[in-house]
PDB file of N, CA and C in Angstrom:
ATOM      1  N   UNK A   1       0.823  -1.190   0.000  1.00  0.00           N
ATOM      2  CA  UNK A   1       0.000   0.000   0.000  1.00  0.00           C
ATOM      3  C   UNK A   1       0.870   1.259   0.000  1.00  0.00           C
ATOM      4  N   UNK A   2       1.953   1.120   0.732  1.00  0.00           N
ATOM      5  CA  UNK A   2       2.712   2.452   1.050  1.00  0.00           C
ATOM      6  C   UNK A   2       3.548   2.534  -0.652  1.00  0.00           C
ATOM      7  N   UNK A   3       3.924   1.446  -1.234  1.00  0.00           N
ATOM      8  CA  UNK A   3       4.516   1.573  -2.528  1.00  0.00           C
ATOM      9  C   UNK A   3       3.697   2.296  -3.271  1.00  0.00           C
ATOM     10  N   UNK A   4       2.039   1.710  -3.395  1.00  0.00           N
ATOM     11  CA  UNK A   4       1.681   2.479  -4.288  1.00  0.00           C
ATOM     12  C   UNK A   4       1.540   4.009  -3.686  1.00  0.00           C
ATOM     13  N   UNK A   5       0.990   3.824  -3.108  1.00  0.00           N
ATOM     14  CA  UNK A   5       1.036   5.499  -2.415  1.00  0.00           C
ATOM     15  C   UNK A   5       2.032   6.602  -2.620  1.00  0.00           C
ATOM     16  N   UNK A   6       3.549   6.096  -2.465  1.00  0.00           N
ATOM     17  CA  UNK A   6       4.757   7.057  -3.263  1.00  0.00           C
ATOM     18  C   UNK A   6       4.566   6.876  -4.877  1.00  0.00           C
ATOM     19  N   UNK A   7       4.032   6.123  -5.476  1.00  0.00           N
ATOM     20  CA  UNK A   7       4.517   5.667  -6.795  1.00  0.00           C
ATOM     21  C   UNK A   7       3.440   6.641  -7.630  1.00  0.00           C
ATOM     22  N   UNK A   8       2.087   7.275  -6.715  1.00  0.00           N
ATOM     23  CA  UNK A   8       1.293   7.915  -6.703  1.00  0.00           C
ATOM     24  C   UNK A   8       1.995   9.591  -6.261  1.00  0.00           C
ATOM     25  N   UNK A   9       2.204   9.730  -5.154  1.00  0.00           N
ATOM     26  CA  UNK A   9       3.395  11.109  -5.099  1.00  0.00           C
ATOM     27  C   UNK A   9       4.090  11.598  -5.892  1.00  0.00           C
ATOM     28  N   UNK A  10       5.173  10.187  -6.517  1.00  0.00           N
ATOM     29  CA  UNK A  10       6.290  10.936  -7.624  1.00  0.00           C
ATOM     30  C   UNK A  10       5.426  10.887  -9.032  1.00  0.00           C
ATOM     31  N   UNK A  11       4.207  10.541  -9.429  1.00  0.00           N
ATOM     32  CA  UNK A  11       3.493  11.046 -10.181  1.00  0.00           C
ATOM     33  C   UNK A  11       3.242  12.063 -10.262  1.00  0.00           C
ATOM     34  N   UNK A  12       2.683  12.966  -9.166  1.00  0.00           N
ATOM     35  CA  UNK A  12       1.453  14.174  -8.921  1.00  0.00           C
ATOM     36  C   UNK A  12       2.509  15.029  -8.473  1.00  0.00           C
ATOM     37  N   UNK A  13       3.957  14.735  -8.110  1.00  0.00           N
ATOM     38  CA  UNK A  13       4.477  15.876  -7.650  1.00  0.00           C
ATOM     39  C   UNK A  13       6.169  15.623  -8.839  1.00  0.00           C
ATOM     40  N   UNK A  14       6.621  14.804  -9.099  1.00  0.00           N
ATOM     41  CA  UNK A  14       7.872  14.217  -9.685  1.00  0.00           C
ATOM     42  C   UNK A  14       8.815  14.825  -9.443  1.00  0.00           C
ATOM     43  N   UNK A  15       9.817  15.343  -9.484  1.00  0.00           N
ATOM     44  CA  UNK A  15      11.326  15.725  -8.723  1.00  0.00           C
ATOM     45  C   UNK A  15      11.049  16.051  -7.114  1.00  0.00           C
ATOM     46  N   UNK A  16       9.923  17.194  -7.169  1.00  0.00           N
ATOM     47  CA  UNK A  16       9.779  17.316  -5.382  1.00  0.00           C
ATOM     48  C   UNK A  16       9.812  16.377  -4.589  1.00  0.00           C
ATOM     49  N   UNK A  17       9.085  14.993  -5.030  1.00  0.00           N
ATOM     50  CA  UNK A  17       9.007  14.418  -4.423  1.00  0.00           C
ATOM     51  C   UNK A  17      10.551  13.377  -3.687  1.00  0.00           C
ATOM     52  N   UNK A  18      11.447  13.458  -4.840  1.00  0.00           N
ATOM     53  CA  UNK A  18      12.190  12.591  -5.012  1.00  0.00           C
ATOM     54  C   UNK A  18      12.986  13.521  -4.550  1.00  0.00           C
ATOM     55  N   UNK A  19      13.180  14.961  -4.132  1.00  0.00           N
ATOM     56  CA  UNK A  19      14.058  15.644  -3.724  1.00  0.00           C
ATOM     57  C   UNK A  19      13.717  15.889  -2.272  1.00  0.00           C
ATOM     58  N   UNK A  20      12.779  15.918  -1.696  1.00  0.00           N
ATOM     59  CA  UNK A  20      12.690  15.405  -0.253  1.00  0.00           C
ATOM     60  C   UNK A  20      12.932  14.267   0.367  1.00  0.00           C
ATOM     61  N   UNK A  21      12.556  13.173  -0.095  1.00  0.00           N
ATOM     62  CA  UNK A  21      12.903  11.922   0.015  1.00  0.00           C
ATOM     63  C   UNK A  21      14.633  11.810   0.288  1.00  0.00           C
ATOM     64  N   UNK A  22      15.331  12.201  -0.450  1.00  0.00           N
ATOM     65  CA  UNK A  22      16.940  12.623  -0.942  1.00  0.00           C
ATOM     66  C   UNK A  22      16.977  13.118   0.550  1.00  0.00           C
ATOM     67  N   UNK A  23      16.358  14.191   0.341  1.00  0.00           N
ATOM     68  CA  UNK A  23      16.794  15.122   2.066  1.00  0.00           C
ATOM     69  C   UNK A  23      16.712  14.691   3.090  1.00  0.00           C
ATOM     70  N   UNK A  24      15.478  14.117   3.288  1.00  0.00           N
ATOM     71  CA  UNK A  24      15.420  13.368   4.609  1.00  0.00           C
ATOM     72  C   UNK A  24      16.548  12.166   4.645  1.00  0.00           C
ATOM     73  N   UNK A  25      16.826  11.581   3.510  1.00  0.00           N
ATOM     74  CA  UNK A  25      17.884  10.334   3.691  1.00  0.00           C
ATOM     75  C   UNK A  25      19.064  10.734   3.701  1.00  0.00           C
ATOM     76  N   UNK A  26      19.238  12.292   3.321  1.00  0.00           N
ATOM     77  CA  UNK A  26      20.829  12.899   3.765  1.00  0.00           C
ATOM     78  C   UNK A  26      20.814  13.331   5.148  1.00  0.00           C
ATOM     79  N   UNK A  27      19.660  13.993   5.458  1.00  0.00           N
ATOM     80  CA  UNK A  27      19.995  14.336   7.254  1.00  0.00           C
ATOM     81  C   UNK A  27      19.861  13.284   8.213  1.00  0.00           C
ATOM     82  N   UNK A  28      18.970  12.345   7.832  1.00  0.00           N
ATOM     83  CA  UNK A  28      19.205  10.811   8.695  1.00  0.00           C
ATOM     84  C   UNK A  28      20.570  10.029   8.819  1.00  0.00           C
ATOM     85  N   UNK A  29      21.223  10.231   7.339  1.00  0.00           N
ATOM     86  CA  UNK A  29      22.709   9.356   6.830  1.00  0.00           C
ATOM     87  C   UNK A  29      23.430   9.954   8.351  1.00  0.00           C
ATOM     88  N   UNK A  30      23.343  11.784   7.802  1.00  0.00           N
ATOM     89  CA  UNK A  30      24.457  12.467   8.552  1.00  0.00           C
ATOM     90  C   UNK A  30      24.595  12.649  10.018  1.00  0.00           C
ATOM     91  N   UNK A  31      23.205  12.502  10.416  1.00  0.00           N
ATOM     92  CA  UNK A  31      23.153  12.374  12.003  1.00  0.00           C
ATOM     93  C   UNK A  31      23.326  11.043  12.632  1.00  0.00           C
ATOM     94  N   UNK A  32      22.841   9.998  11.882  1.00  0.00           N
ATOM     95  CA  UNK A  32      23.203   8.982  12.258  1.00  0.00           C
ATOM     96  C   UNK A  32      24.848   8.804  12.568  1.00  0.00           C
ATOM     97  N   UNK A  33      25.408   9.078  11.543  1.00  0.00           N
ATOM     98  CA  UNK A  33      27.136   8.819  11.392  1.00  0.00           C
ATOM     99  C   UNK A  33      27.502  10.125  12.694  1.00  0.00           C
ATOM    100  N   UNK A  34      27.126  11.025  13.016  1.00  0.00           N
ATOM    101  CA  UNK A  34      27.802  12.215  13.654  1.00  0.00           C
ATOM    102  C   UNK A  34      27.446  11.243  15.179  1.00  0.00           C
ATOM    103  N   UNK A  35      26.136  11.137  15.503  1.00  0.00           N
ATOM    104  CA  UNK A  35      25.711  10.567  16.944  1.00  0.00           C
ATOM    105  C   UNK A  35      26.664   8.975  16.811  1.00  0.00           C
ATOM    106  N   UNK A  36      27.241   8.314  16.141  1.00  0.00           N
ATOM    107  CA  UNK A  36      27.958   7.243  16.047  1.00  0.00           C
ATOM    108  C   UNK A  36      29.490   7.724  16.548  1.00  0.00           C
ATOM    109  N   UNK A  37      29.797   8.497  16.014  1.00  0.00           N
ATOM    110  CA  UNK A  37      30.920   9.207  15.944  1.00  0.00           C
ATOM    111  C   UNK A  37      31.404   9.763  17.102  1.00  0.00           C
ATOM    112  N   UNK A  38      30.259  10.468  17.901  1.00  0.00           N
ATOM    113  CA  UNK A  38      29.829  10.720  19.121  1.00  0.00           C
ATOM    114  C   UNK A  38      30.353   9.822  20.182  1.00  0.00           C
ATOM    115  N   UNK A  39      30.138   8.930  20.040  1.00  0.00           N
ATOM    116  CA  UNK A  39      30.406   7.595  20.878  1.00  0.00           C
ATOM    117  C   UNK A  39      31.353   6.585  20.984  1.00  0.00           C
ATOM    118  N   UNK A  40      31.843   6.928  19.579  1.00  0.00           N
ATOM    119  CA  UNK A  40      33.315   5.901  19.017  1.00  0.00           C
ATOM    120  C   UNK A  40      34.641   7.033  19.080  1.00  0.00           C
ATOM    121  N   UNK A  41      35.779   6.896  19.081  1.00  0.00           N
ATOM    122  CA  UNK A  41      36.746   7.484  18.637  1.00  0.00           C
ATOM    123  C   UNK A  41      37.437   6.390  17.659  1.00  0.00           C
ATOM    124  N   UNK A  42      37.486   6.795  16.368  1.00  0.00           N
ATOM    125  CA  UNK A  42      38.480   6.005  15.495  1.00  0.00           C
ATOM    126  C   UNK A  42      39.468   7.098  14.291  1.00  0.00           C
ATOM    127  N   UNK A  43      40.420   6.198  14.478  1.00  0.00           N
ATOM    128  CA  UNK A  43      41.044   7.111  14.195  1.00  0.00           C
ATOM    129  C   UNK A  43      41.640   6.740  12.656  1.00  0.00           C
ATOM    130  N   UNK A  44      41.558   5.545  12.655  1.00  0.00           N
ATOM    131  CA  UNK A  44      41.795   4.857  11.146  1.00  0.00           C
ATOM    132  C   UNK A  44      41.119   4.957   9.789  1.00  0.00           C
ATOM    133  N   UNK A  45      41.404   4.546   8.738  1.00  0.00           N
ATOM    134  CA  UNK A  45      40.302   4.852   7.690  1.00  0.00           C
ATOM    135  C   UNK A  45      39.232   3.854   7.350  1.00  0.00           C
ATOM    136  N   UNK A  46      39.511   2.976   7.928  1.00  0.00           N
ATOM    137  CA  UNK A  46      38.457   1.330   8.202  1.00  0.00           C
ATOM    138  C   UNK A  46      37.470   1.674   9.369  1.00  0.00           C
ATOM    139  N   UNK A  47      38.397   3.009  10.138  1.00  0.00           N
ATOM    140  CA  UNK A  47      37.353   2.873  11.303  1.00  0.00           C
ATOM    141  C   UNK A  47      36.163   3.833  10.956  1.00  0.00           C
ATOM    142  N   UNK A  48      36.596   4.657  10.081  1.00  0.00           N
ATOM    143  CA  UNK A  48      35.560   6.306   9.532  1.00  0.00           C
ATOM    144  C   UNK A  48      34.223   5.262   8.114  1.00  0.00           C
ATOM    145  N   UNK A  49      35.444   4.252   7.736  1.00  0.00           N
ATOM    146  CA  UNK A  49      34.275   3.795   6.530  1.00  0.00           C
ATOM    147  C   UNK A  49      33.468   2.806   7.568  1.00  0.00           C
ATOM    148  N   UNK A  50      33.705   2.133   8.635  1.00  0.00           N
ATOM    149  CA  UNK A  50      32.909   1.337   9.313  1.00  0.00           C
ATOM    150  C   UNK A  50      31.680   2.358   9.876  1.00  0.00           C
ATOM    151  N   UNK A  51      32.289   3.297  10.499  1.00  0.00           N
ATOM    152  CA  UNK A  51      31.157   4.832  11.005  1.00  0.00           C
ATOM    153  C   UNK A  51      30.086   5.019   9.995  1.00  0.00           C
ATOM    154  N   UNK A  52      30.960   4.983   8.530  1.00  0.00           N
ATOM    155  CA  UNK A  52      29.229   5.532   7.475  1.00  0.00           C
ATOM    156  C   UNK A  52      28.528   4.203   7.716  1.00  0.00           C
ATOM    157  N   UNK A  53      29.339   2.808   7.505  1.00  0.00           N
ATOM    158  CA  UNK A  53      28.185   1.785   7.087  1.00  0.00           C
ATOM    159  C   UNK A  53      27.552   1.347   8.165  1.00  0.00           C
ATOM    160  N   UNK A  54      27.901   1.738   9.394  1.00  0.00           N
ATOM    161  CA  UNK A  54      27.017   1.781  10.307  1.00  0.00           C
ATOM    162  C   UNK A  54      25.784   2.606  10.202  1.00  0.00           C
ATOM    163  N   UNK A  55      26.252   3.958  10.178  1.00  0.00           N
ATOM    164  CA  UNK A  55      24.869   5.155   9.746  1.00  0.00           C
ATOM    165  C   UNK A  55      24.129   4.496   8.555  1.00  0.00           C
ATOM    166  N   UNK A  56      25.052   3.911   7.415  1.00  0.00           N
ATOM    167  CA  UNK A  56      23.725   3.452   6.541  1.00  0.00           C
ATOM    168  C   UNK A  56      22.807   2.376   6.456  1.00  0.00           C
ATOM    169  N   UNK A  57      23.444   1.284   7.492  1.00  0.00           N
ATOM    170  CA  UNK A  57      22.184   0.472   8.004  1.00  0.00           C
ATOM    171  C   UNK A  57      21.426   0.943   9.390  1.00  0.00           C
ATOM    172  N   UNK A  58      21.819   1.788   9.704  1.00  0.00           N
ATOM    173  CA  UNK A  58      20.721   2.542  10.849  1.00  0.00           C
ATOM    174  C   UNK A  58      19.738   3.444   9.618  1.00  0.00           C
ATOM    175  N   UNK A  59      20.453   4.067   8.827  1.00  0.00           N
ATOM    176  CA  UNK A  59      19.413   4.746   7.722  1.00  0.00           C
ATOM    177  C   UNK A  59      18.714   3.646   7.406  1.00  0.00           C
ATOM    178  N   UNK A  60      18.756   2.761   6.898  1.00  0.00           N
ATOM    179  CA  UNK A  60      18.214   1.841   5.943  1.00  0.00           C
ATOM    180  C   UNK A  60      16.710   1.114   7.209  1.00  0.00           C
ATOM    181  N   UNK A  61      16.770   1.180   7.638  1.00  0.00           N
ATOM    182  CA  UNK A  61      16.548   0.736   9.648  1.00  0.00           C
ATOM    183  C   UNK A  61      15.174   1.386   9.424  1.00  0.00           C
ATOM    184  N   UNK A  62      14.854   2.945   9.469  1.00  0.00           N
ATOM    185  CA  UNK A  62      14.206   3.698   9.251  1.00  0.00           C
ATOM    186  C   UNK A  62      13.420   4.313   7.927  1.00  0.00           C
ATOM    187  N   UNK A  63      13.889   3.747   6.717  1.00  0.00           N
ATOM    188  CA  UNK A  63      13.133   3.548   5.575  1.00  0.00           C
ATOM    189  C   UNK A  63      11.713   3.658   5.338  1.00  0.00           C
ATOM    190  N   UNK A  64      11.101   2.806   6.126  1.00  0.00           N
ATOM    191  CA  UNK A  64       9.501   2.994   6.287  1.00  0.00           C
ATOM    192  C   UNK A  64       9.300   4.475   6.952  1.00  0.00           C
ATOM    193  N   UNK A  65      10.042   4.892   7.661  1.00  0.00           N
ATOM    194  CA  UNK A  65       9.680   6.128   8.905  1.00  0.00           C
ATOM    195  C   UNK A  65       9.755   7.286   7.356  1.00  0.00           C
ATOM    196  N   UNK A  66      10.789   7.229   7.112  1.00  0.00           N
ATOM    197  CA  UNK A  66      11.022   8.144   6.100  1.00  0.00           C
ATOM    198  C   UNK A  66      10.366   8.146   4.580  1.00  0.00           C
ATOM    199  N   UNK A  67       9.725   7.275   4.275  1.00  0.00           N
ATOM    200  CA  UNK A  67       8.537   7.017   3.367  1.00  0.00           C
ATOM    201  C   UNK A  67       7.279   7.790   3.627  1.00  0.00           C
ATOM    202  N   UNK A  68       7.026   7.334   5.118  1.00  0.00           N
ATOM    203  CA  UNK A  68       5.408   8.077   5.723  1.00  0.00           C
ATOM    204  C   UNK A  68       6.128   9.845   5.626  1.00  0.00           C
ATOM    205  N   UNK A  69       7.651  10.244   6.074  1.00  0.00           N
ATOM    206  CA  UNK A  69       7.971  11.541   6.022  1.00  0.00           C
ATOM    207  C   UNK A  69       7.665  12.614   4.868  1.00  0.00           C
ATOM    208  N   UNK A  70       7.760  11.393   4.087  1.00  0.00           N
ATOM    209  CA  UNK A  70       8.142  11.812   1.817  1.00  0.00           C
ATOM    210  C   UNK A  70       6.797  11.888   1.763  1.00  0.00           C
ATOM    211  N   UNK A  71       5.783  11.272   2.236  1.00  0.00           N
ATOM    212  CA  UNK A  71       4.222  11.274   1.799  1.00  0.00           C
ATOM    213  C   UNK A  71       3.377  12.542   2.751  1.00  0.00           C
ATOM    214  N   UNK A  72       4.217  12.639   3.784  1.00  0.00           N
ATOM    215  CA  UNK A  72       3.850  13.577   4.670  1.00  0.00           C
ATOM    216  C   UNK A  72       3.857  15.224   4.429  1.00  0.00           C
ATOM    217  N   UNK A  73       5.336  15.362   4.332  1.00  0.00           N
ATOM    218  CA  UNK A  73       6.102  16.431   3.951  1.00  0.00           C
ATOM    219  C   UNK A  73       5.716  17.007   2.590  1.00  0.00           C
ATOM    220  N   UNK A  74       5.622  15.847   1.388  1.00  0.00           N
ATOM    221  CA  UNK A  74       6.181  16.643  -0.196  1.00  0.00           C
ATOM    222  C   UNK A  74       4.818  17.469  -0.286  1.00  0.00           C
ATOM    223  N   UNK A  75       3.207  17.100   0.127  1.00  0.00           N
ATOM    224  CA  UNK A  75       2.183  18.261  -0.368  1.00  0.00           C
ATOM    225  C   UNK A  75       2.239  19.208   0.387  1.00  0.00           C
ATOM    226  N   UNK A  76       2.342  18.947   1.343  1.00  0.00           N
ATOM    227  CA  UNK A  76       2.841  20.280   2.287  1.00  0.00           C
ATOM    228  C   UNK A  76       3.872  21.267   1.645  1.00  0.00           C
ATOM    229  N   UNK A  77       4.900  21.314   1.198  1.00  0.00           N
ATOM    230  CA  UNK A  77       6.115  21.359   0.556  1.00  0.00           C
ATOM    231  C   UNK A  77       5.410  22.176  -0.475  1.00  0.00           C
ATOM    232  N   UNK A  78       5.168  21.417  -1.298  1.00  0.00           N
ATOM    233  CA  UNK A  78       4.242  21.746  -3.089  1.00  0.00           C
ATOM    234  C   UNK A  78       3.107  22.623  -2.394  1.00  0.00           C
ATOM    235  N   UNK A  79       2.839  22.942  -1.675  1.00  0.00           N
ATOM    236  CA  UNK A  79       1.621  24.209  -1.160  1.00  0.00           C
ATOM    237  C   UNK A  79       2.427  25.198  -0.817  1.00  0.00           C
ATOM    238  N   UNK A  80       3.091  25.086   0.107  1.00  0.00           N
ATOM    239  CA  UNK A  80       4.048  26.369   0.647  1.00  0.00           C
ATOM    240  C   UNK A  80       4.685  26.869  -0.686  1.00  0.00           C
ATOM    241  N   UNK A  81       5.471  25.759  -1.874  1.00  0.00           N
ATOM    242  CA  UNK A  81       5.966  26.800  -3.030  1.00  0.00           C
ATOM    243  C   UNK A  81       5.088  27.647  -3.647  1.00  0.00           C
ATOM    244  N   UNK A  82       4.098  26.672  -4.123  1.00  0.00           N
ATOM    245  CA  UNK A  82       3.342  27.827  -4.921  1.00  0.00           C
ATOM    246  C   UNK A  82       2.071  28.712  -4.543  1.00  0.00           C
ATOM    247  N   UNK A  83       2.522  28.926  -3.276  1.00  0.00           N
ATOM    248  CA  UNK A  83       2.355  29.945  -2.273  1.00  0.00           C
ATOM    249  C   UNK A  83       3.357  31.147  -2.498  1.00  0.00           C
ATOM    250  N   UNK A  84       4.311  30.653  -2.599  1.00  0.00           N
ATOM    251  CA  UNK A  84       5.289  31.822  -2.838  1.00  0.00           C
ATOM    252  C   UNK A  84       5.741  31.982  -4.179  1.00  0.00           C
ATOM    253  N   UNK A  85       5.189  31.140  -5.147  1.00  0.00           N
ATOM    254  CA  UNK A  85       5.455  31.911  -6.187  1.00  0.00           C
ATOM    255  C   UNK A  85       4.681  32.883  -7.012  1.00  0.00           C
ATOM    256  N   UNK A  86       5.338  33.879  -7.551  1.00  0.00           N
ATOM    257  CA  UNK A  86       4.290  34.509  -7.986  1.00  0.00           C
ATOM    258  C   UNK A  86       3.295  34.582  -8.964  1.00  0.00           C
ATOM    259  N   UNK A  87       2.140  35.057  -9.461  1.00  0.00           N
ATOM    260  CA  UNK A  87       1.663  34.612 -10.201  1.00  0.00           C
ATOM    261  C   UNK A  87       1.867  35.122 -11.333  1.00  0.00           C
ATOM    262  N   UNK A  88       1.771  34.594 -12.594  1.00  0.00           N
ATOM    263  CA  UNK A  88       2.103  35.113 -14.158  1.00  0.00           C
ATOM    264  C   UNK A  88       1.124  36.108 -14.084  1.00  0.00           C
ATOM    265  N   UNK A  89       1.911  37.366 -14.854  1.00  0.00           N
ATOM    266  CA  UNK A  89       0.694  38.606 -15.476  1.00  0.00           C
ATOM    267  C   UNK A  89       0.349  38.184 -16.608  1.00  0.00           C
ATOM    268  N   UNK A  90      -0.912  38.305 -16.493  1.00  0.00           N
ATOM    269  CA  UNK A  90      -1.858  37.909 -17.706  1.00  0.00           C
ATOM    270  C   UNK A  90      -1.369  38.964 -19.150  1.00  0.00           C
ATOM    271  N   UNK A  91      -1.219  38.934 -20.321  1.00  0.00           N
ATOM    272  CA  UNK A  91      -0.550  39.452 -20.782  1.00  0.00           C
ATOM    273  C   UNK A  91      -1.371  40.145 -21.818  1.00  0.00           C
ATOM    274  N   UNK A  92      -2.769  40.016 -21.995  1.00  0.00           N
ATOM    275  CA  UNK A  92      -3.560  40.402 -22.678  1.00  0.00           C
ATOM    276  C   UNK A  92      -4.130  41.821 -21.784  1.00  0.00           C
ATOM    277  N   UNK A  93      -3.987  41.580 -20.130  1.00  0.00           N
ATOM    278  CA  UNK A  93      -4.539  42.857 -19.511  1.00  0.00           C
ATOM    279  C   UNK A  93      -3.347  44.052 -19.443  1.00  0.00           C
ATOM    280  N   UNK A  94      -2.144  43.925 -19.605  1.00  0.00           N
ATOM    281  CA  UNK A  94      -1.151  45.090 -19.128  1.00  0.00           C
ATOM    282  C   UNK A  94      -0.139  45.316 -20.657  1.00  0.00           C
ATOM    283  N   UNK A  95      -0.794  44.239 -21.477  1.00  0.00           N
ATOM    284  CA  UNK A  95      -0.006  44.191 -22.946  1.00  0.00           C
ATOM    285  C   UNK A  95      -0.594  45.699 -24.042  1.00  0.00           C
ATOM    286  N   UNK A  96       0.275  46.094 -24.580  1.00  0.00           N
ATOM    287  CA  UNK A  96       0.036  47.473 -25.438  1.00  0.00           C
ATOM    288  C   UNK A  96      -1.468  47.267 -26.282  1.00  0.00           C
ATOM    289  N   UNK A  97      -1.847  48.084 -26.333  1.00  0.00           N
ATOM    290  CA  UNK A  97      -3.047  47.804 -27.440  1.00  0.00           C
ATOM    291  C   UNK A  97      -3.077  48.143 -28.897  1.00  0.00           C
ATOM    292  N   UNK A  98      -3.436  47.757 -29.377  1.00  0.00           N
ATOM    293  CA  UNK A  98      -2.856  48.058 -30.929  1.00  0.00           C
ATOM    294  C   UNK A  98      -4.455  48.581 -31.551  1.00  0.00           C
TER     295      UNK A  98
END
């Protein structure tokens, strides 16, 4: 159900959608690895690549959480933009008259 439901999102919204999704899985990656990091001292380069692949099966962990986020977030998102964007001048009302 939740598949179709995004597969339905990146329809009705397409890059937004897939560009939040992106975001939330970059600030999850990065906090995960920082709060890991937090707790470990390594000082090696086996020990920094063990740190990400830790963060990325703690990301991966949370997948579903961050699915309901992408379905949550992106119309919300897509309202607030074109909220702020502005609207086209009609070009027949402010256009020269001949």
């Amino acid at each position: 159900m939740k598949r179709e439901r995004l597969k339905n999102l990146l329809a009705e919204y397409g890059r937004l959608a897939l560009y939040v999704y992106l975001a939330i899985f970059a600030v999850v990656l990065v906090s995960f690895a920082l709060a890991i990091q937090m707790g470990i001292e390594v000082e090696s380069a086996a020990g920094k690549a063990g740190i990400w692949g830790a963060a990325w099966v703690a990301t991966k962990v949370t997948q579903p959480l961050r699915i309901l986020a992408t379905l949550a977030l992106t119309p919300l998102l897509a309202q607030l933009l074109r909220r702020r964007k502005p609207a086209k001048p009609d070009a027949g009302a402010d256009g020269p008259q001949r």
